[in-house]
N, C-alpha and C. Protein backbone atom coordinates (compact mmCIF):
# COMPACT_ATOMS: atom_id res chain seq x y z
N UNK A 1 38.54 -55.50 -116.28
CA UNK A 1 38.42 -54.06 -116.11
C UNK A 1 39.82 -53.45 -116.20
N UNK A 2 39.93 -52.81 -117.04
CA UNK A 2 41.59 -52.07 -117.72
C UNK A 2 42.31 -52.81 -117.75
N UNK A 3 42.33 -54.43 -118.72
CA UNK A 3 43.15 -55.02 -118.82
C UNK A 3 44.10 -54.73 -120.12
N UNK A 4 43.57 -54.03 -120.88
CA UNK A 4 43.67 -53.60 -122.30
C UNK A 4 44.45 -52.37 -121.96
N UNK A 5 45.59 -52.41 -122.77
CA UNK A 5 46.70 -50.86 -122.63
C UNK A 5 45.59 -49.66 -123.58
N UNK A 6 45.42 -48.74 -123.15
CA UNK A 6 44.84 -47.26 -123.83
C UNK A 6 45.95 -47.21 -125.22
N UNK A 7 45.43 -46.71 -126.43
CA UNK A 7 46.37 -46.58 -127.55
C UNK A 7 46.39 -45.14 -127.51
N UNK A 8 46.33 -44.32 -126.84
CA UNK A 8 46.51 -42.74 -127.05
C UNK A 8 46.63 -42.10 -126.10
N UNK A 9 46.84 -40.87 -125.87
CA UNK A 9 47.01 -39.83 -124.77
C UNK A 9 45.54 -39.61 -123.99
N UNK A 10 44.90 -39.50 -124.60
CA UNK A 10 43.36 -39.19 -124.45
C UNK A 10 42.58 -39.75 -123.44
N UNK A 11 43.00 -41.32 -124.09
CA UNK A 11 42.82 -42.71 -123.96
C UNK A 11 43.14 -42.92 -122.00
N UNK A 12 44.28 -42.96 -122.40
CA UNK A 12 44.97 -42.71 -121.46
C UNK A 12 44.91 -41.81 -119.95
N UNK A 13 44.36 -40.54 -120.23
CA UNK A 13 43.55 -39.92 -119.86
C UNK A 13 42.59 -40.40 -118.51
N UNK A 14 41.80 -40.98 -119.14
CA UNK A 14 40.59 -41.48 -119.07
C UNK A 14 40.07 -42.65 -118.29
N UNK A 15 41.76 -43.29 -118.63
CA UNK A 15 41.91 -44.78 -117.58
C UNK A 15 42.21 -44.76 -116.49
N UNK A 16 43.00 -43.11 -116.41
CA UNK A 16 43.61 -42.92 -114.74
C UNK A 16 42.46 -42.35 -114.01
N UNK A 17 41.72 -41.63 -115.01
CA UNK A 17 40.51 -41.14 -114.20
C UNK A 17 39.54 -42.10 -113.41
N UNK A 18 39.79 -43.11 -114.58
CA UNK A 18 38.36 -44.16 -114.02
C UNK A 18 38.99 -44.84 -112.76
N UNK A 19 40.62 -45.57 -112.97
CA UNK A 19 41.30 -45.85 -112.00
C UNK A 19 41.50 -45.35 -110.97
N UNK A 20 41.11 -43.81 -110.75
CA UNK A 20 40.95 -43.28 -109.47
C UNK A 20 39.69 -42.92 -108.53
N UNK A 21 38.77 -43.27 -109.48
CA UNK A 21 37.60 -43.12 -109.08
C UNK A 21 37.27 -44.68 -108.38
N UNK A 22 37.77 -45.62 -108.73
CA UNK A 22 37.92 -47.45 -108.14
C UNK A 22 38.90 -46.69 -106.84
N UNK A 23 40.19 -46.58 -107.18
CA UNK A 23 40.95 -45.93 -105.36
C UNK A 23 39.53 -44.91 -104.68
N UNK A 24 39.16 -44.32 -104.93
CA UNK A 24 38.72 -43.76 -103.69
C UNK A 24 37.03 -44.31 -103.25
N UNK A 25 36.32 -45.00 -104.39
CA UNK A 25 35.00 -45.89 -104.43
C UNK A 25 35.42 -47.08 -103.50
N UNK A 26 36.66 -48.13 -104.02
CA UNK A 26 36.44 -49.45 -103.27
C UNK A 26 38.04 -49.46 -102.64
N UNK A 27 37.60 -49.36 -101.32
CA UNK A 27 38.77 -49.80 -100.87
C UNK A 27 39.50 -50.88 -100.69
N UNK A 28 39.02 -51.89 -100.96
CA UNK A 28 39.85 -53.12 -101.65
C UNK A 28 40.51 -53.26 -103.00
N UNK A 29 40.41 -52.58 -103.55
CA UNK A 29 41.26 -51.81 -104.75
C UNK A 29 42.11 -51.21 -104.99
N UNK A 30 42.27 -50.33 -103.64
CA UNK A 30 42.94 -49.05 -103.40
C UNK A 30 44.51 -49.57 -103.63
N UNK A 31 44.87 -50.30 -103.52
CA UNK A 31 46.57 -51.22 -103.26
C UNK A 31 46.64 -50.98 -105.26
N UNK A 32 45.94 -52.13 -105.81
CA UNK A 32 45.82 -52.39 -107.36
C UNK A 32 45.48 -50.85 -107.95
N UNK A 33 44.68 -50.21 -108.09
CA UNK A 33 44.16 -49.16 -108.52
C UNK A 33 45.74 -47.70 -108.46
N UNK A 34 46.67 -47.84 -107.09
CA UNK A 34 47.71 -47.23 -107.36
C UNK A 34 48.57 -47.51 -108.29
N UNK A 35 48.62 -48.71 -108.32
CA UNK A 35 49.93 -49.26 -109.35
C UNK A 35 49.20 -48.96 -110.83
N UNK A 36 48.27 -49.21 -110.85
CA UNK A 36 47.44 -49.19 -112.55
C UNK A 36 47.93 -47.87 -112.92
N UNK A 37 47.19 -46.76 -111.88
CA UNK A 37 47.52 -45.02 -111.69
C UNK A 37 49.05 -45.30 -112.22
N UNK A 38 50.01 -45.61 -111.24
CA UNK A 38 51.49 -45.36 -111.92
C UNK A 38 51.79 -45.84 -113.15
N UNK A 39 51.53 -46.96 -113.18
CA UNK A 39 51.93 -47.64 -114.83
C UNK A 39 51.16 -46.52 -115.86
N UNK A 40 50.02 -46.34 -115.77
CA UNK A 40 49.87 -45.79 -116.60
C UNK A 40 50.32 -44.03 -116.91
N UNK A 41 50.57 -43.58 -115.90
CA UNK A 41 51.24 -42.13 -115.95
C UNK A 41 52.47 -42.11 -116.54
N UNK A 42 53.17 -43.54 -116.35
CA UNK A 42 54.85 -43.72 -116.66
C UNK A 42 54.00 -43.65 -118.50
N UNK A 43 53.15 -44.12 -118.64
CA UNK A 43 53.21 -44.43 -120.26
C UNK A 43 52.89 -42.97 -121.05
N UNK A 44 51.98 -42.15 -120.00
CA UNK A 44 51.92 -40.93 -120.91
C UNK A 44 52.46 -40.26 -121.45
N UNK A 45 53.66 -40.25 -121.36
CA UNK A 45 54.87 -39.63 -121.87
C UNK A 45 55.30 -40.42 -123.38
N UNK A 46 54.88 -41.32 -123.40
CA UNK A 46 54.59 -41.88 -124.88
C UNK A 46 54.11 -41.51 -125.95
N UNK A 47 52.85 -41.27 -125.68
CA UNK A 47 51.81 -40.51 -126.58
C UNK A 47 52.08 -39.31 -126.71
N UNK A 48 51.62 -38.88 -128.20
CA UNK A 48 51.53 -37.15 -128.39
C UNK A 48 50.52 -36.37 -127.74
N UNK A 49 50.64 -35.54 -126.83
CA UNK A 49 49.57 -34.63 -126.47
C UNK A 49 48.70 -34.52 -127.39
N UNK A 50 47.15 -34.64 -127.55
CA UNK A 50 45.98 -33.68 -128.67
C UNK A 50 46.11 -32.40 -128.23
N UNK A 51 45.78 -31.87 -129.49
CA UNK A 51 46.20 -30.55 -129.60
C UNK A 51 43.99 -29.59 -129.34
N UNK A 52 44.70 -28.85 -128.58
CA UNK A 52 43.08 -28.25 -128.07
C UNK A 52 42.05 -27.91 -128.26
N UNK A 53 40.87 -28.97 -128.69
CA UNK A 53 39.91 -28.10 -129.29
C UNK A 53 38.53 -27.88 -128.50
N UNK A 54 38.07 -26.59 -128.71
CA UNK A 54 36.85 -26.59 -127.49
C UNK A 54 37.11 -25.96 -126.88
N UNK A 55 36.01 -26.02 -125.71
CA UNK A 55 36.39 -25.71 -124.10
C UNK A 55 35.86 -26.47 -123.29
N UNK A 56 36.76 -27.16 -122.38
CA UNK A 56 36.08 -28.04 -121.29
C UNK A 56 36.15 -27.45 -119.77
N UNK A 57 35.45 -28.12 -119.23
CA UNK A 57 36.16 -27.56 -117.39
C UNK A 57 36.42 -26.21 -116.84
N UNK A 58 35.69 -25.16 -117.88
CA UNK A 58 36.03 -23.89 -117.30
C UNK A 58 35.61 -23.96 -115.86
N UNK A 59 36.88 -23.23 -115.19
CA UNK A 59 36.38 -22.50 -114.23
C UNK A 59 37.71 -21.47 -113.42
N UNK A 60 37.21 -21.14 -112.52
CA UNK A 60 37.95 -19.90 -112.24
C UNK A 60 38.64 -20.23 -110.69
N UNK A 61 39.29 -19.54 -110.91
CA UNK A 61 40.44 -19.32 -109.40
C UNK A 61 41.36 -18.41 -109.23
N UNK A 62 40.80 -18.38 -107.72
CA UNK A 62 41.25 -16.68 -107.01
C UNK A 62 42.36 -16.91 -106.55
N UNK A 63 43.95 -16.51 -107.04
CA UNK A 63 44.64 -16.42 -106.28
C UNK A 63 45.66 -15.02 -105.24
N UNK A 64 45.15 -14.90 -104.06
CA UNK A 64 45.74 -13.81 -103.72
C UNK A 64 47.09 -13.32 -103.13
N UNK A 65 47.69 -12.53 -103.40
CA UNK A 65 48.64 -12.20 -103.08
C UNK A 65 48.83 -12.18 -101.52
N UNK A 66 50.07 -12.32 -101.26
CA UNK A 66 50.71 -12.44 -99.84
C UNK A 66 49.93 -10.91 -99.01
N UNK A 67 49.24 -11.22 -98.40
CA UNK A 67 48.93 -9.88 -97.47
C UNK A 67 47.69 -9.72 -97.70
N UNK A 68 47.30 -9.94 -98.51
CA UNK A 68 45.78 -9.82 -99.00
C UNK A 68 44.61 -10.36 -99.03
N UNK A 69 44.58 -11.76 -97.70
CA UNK A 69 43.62 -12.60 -97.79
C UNK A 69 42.54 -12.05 -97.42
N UNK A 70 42.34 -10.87 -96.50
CA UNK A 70 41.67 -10.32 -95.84
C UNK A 70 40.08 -9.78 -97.28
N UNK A 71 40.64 -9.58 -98.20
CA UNK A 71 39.88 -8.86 -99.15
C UNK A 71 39.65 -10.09 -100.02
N UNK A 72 39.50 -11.50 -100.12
CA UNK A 72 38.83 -12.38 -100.34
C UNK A 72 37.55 -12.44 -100.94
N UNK A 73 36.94 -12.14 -99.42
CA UNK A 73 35.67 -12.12 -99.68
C UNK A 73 34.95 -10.87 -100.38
N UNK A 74 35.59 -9.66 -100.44
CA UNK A 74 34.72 -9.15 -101.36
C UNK A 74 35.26 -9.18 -103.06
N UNK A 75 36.72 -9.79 -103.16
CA UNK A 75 37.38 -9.75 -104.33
C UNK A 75 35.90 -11.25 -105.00
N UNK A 76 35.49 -12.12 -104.09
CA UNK A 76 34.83 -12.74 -104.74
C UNK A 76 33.24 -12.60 -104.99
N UNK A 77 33.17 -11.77 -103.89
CA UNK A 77 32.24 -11.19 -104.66
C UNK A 77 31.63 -10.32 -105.69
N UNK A 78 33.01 -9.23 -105.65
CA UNK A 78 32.69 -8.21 -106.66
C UNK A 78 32.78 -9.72 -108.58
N UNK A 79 33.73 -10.59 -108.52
CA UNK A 79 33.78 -11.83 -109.30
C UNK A 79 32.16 -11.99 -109.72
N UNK A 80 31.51 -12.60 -108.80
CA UNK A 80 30.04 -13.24 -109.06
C UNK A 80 28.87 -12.01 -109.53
N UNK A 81 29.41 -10.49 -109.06
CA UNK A 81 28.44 -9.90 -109.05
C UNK A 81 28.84 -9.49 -111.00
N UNK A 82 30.00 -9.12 -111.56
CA UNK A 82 30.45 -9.09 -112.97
C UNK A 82 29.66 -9.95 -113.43
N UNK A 83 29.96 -11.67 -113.04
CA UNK A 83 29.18 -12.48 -113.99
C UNK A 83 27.96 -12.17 -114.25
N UNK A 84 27.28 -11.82 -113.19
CA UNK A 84 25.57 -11.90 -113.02
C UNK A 84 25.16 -10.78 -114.35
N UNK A 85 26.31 -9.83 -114.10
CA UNK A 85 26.05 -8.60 -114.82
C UNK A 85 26.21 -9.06 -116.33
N UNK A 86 26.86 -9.39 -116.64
CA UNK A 86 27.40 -9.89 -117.60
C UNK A 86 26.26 -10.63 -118.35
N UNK A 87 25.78 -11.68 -117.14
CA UNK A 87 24.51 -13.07 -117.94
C UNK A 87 23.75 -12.11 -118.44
N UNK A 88 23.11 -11.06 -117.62
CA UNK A 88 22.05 -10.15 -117.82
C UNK A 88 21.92 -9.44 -118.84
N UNK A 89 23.15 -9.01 -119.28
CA UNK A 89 23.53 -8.06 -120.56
C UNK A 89 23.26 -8.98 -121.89
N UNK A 90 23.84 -10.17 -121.30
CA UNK A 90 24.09 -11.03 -122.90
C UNK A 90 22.54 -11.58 -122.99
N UNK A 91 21.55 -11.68 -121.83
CA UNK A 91 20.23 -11.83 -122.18
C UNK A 91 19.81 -11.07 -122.80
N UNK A 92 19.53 -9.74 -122.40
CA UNK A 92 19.01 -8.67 -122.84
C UNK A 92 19.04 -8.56 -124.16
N UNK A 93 20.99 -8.46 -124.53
CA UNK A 93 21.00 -8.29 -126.52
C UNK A 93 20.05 -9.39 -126.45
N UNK A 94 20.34 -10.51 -126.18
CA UNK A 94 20.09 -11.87 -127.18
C UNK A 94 18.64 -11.74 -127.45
N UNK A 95 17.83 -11.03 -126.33
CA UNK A 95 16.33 -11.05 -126.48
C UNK A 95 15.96 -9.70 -127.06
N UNK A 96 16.87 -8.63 -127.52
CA UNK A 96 16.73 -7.52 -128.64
C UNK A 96 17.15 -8.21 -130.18
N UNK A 97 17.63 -9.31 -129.94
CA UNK A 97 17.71 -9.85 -131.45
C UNK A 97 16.58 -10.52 -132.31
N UNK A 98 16.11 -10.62 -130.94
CA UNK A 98 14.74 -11.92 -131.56
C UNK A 98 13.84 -10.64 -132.36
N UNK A 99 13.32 -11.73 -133.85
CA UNK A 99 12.42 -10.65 -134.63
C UNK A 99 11.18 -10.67 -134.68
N UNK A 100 11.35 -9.70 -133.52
CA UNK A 100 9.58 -9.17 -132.99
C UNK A 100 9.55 -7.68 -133.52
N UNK A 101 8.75 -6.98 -134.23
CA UNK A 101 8.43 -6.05 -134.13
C UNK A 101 9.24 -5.23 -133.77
N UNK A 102 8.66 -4.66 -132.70
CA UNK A 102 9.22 -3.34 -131.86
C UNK A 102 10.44 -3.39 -131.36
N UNK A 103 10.90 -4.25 -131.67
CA UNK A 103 12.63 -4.71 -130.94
C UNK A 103 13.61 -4.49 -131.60
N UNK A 104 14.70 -4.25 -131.51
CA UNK A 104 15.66 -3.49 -132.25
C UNK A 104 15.90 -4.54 -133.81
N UNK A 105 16.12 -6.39 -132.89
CA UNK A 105 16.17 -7.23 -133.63
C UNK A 105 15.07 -7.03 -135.11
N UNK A 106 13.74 -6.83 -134.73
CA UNK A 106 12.44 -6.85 -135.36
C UNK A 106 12.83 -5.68 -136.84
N UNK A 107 13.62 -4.74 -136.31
CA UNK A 107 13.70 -3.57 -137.28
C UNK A 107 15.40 -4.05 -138.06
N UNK A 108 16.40 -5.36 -137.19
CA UNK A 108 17.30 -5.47 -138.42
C UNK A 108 16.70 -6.38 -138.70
N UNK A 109 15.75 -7.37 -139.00
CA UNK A 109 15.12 -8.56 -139.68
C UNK A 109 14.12 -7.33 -141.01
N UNK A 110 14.32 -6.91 -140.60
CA UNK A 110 12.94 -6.11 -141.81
C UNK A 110 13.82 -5.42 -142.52
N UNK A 111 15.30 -5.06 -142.35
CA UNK A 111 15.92 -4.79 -143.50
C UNK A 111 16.29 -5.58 -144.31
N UNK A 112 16.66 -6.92 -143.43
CA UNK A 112 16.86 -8.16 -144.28
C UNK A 112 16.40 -8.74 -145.53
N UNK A 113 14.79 -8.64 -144.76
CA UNK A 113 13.93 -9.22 -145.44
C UNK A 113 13.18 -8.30 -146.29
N UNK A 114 13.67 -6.67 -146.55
CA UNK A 114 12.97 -5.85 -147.50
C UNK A 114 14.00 -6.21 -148.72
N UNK A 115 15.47 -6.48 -148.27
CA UNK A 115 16.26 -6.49 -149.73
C UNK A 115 15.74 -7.97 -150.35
N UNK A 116 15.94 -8.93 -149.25
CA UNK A 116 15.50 -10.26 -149.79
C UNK A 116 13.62 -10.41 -150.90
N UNK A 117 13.00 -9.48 -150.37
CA UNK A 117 11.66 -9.77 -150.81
C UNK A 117 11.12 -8.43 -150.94
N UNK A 118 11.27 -8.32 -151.99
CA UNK A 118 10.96 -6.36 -151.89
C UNK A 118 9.33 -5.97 -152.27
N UNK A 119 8.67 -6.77 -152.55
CA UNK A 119 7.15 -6.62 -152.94
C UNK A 119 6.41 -7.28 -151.23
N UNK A 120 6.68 -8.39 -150.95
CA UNK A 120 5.93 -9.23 -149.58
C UNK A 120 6.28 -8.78 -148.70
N UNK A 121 7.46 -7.79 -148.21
CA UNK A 121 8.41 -7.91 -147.38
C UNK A 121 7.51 -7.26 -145.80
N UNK A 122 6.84 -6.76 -146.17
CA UNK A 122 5.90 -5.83 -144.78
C UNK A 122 5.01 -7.66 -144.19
N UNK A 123 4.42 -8.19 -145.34
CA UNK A 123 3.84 -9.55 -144.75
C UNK A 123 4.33 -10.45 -144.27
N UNK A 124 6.05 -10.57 -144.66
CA UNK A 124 6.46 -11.85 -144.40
C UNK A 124 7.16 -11.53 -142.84
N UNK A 125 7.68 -10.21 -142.88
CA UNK A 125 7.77 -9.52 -141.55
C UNK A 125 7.05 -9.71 -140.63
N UNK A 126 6.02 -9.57 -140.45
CA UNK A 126 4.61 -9.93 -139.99
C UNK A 126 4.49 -11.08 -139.82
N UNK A 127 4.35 -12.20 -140.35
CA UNK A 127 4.39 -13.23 -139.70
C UNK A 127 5.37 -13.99 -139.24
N UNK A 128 6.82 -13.47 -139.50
CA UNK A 128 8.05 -14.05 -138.61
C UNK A 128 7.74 -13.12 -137.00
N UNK A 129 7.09 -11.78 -137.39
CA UNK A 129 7.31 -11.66 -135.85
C UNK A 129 6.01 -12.12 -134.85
N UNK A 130 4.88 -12.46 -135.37
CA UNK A 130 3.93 -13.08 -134.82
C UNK A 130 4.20 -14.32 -134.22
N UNK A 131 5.06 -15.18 -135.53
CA UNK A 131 5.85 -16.40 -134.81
C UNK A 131 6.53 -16.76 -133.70
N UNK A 132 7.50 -15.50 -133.96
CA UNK A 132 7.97 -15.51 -133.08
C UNK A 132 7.60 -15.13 -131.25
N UNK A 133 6.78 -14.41 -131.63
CA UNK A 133 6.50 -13.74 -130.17
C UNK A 133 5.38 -15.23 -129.70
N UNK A 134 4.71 -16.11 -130.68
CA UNK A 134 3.78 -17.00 -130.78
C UNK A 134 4.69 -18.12 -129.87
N UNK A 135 6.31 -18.31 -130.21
CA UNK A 135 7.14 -19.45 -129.99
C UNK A 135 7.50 -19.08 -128.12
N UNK A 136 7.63 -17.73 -128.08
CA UNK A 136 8.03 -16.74 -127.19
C UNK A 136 6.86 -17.21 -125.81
N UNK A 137 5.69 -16.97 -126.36
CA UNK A 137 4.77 -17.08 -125.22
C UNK A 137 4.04 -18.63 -124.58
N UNK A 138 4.43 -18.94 -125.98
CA UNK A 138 4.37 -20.41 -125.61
C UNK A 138 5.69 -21.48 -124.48
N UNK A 139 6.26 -20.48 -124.99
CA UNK A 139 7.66 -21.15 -124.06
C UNK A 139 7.34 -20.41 -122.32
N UNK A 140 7.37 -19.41 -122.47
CA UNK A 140 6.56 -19.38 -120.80
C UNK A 140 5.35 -20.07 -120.19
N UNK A 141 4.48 -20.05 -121.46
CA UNK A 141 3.07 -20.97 -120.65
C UNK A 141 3.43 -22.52 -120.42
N UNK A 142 4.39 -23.38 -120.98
CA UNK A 142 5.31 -24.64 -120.55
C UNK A 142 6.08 -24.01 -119.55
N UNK A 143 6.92 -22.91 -119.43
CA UNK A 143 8.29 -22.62 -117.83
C UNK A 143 7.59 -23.06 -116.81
N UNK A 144 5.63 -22.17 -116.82
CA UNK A 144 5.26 -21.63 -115.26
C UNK A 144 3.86 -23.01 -115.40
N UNK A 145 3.81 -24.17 -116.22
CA UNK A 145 3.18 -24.89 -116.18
C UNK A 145 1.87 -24.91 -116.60
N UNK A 146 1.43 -24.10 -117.22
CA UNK A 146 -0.13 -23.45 -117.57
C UNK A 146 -0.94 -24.07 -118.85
């Protein structure tokens, strides 16, 4: 178990993680599992950093200024109450996109599909939004078990 040197930064990474998860899992380890931790931190400086792609590990943190702990709790809340607002909004478009009919989405899919198909275009409309609302209701009658 990590007898093999990591060939990369990444790599590397990954070994101190696991190596610290043995320090704080088995405490008969804990002695071996530090030194592995050091040796291998001394080596990271070896490897080239990867360069960033993605996003991993978001998350957030409040830090407040000297004097100001007092307002904490609503600085974190007014935080959670944005997000909520936020999820809600980006539902909302996302479920005005879907092409149903009467939905804002429903009326830009039918411009789409009048340049794309200019003779069918009222039918084929018609049955993407039947589909859809078909895919729509079916996905609730699986949520609530029915």
């Amino acid at each position: 178990m990590g007898t093999s040197d990591p060939q990369d930064w990444t790599e590397t990474k990954t070994t101190i993680s696991m190596w610290e998860w043995v320090r704080d899992s088995v405490s008969t380890l804990e002695e071996r599992a530090n030194e592995r931790i050091l040796e291998l931190e001394s080596k990271l400086s070896e490897f080239k950093r990867p360069g960033f792609i993605g996003i991993a590990s978001v998350s957030s943190l409040v830090k407040l200024k000297p004097g100001l702990e007092g307002f904490e709790g609503p600085i974190v809340f007014i935080q959670g109450l944005l997000f909520w607002l936020f999820l809600i909004n980006f539902g909302v478009g996302a479920a005005n996109l879907l092409p149903i009919g009467p939905l804002d989405g429903g009326r830009m899919w039918a411009i789409v599909i009048k340049k794309i198909a200019k003779k069918n275009w009222k039918k084929i409309m018609s049955v993407v939004s039947y589909a859809t609302l078909a895919i729509f209701i079916i996905n609730f009658l699986f949520w609530f078990g029915l």
